[in-house]
C-alpha atoms as a PDB file:
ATOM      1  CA  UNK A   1      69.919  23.823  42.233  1.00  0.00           C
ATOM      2  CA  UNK A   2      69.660  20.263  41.317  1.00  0.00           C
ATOM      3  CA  UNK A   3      67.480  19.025  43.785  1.00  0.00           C
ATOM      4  CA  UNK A   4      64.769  21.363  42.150  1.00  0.00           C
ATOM      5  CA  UNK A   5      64.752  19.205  39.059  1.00  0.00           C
ATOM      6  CA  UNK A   6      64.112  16.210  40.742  1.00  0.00           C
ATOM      7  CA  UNK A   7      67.877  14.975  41.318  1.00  0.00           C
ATOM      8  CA  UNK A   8      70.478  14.726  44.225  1.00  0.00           C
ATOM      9  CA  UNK A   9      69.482  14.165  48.141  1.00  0.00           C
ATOM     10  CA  UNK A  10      67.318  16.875  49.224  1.00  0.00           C
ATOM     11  CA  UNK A  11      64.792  15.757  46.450  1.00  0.00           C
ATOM     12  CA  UNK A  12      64.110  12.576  48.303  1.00  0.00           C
ATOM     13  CA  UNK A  13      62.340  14.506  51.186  1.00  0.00           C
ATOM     14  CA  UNK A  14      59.589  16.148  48.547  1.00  0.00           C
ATOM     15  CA  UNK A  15      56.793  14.522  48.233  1.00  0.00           C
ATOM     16  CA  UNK A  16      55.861  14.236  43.918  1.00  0.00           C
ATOM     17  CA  UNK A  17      53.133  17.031  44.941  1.00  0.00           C
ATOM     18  CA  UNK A  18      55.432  19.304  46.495  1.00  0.00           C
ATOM     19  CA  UNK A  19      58.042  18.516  43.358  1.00  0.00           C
ATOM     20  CA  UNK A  20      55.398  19.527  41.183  1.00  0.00           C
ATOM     21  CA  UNK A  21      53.988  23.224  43.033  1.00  0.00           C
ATOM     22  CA  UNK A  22      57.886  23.694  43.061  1.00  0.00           C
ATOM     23  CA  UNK A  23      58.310  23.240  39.573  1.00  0.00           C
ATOM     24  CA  UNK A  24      55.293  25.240  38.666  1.00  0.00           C
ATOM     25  CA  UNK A  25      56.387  28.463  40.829  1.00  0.00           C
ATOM     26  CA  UNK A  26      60.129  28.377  39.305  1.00  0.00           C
ATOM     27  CA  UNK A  27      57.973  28.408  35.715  1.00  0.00           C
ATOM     28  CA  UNK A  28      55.560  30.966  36.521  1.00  0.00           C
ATOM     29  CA  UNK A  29      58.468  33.156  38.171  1.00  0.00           C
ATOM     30  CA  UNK A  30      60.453  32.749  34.919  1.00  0.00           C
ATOM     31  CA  UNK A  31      57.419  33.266  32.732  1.00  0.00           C
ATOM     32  CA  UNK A  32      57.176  36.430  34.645  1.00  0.00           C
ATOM     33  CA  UNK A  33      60.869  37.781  34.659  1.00  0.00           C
ATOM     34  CA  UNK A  34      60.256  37.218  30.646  1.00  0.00           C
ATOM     35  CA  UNK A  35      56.750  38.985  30.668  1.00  0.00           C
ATOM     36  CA  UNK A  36      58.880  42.076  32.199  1.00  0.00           C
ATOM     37  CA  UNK A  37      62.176  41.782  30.188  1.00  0.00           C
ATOM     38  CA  UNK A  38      59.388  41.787  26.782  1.00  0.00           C
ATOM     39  CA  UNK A  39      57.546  44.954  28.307  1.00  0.00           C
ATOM     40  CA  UNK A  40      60.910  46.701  29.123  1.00  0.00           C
ATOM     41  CA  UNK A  41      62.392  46.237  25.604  1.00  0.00           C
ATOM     42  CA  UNK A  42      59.099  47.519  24.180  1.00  0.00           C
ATOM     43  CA  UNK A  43      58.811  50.566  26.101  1.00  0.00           C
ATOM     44  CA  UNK A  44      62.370  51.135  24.961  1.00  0.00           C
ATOM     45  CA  UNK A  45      61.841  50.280  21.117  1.00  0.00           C
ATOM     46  CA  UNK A  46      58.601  52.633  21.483  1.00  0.00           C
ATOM     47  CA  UNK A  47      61.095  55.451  23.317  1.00  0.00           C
ATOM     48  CA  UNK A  48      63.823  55.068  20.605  1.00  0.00           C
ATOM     49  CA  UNK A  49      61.549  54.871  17.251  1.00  0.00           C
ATOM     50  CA  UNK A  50      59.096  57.490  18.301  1.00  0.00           C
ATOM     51  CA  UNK A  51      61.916  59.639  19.766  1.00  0.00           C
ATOM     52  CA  UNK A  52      63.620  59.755  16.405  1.00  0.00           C
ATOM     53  CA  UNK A  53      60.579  60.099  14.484  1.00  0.00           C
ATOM     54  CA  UNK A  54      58.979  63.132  16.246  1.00  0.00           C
ATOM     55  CA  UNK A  55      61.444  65.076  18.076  1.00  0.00           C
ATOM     56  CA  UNK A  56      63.169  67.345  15.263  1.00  0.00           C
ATOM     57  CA  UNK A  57      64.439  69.454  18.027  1.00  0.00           C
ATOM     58  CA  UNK A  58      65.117  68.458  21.166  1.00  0.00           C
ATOM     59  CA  UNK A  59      64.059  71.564  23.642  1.00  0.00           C
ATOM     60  CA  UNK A  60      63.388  71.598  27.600  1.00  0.00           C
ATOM     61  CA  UNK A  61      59.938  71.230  26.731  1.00  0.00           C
ATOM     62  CA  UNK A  62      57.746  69.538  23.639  1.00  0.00           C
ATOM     63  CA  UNK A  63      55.607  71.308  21.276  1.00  0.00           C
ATOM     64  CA  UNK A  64      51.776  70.211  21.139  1.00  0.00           C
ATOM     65  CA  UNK A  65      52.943  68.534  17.449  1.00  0.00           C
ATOM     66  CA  UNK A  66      55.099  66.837  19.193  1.00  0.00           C
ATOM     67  CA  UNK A  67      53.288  65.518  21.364  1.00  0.00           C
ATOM     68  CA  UNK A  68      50.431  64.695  18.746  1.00  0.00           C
ATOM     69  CA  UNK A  69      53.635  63.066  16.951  1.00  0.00           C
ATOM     70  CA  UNK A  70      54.186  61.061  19.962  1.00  0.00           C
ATOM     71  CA  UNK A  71      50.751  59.803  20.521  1.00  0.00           C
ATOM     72  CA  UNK A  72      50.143  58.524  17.095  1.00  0.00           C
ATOM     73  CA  UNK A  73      53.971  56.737  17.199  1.00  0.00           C
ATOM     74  CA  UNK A  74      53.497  54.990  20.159  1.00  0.00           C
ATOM     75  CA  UNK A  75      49.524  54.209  19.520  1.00  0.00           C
ATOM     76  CA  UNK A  76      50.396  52.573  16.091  1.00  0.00           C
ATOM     77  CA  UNK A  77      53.544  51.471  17.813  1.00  0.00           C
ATOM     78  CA  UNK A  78      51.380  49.357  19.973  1.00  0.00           C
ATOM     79  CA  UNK A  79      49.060  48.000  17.971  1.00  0.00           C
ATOM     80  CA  UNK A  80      51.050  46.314  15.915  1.00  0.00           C
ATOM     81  CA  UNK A  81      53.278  44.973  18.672  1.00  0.00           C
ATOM     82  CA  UNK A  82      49.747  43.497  19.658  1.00  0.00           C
ATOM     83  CA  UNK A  83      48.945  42.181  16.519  1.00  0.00           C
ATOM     84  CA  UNK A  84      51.947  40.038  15.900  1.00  0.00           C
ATOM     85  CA  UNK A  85      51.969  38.790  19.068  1.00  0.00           C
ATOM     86  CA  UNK A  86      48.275  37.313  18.643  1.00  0.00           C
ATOM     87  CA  UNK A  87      49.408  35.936  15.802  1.00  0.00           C
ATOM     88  CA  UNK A  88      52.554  34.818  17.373  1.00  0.00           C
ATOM     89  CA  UNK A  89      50.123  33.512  19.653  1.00  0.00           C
ATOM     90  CA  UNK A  90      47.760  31.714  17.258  1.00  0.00           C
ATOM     91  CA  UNK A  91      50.690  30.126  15.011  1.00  0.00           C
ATOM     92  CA  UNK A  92      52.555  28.127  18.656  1.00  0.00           C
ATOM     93  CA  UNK A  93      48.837  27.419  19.746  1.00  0.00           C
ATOM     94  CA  UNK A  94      48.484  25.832  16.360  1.00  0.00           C
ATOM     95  CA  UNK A  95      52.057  24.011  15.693  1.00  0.00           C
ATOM     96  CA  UNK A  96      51.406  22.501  19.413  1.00  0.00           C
ATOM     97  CA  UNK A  97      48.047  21.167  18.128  1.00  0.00           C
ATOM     98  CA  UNK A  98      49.641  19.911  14.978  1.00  0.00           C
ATOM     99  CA  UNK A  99      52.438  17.927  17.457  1.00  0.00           C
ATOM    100  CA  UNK A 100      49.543  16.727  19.125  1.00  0.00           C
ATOM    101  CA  UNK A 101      47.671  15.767  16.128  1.00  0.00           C
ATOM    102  CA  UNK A 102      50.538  13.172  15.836  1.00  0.00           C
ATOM    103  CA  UNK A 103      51.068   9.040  16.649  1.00  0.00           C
ATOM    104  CA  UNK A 104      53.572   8.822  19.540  1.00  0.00           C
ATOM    105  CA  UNK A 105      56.128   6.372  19.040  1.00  0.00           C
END
């Protein structure tokens, strides 16, 4: 796996172009494995806190509160799981303009 990175042999024969699309499809595959691993834990955190919230007894089938129950949870669930991660969002967007902002040594 070295010779992705730009060290041992076999990175001699890419060109700095080819180094470079390389290094940008290993970060947008890992940006994407993390994209999915994030929406996976939220569905589950949505399944588990809604779950306990509305279901007061577990049956073969859900009453229309329930459901109600369940479509409020996971609605309110949802936006605030959007909400933070605007602001999430907004405050690295802003700490990267602050680095920026500074005198390289």
């Amino acid at each position: 796996m070295s010779s992705l990175f730009g060290t041992g042999r076999a990175s001699s024969s890419l060109s700095p172009q080819d180094a470079q699309a390389k290094k940008q499809q290993i970060m947008t595959e890992v940006t994407n494995q993390l994209a999915l691993a994030n929406a996976q834990e939220l569905i589950t955190k949505v399944n588990e806190k809604c779950f306990v919230r509305c279901i007061s007894k577990p049956a073969a089938t859900t009453t229309p509160n329930d459901e109600a129950c369940l479509m409020r949870c996971t609605d309110r669930y949802l936006e605030a799981f959007n909400l933070i991660s605007q602001k999430y969002v907004q405050r690295v967007q802003q700490e990267r303009q602050g680095l920026a902002a500074l005198p390289q040594v």
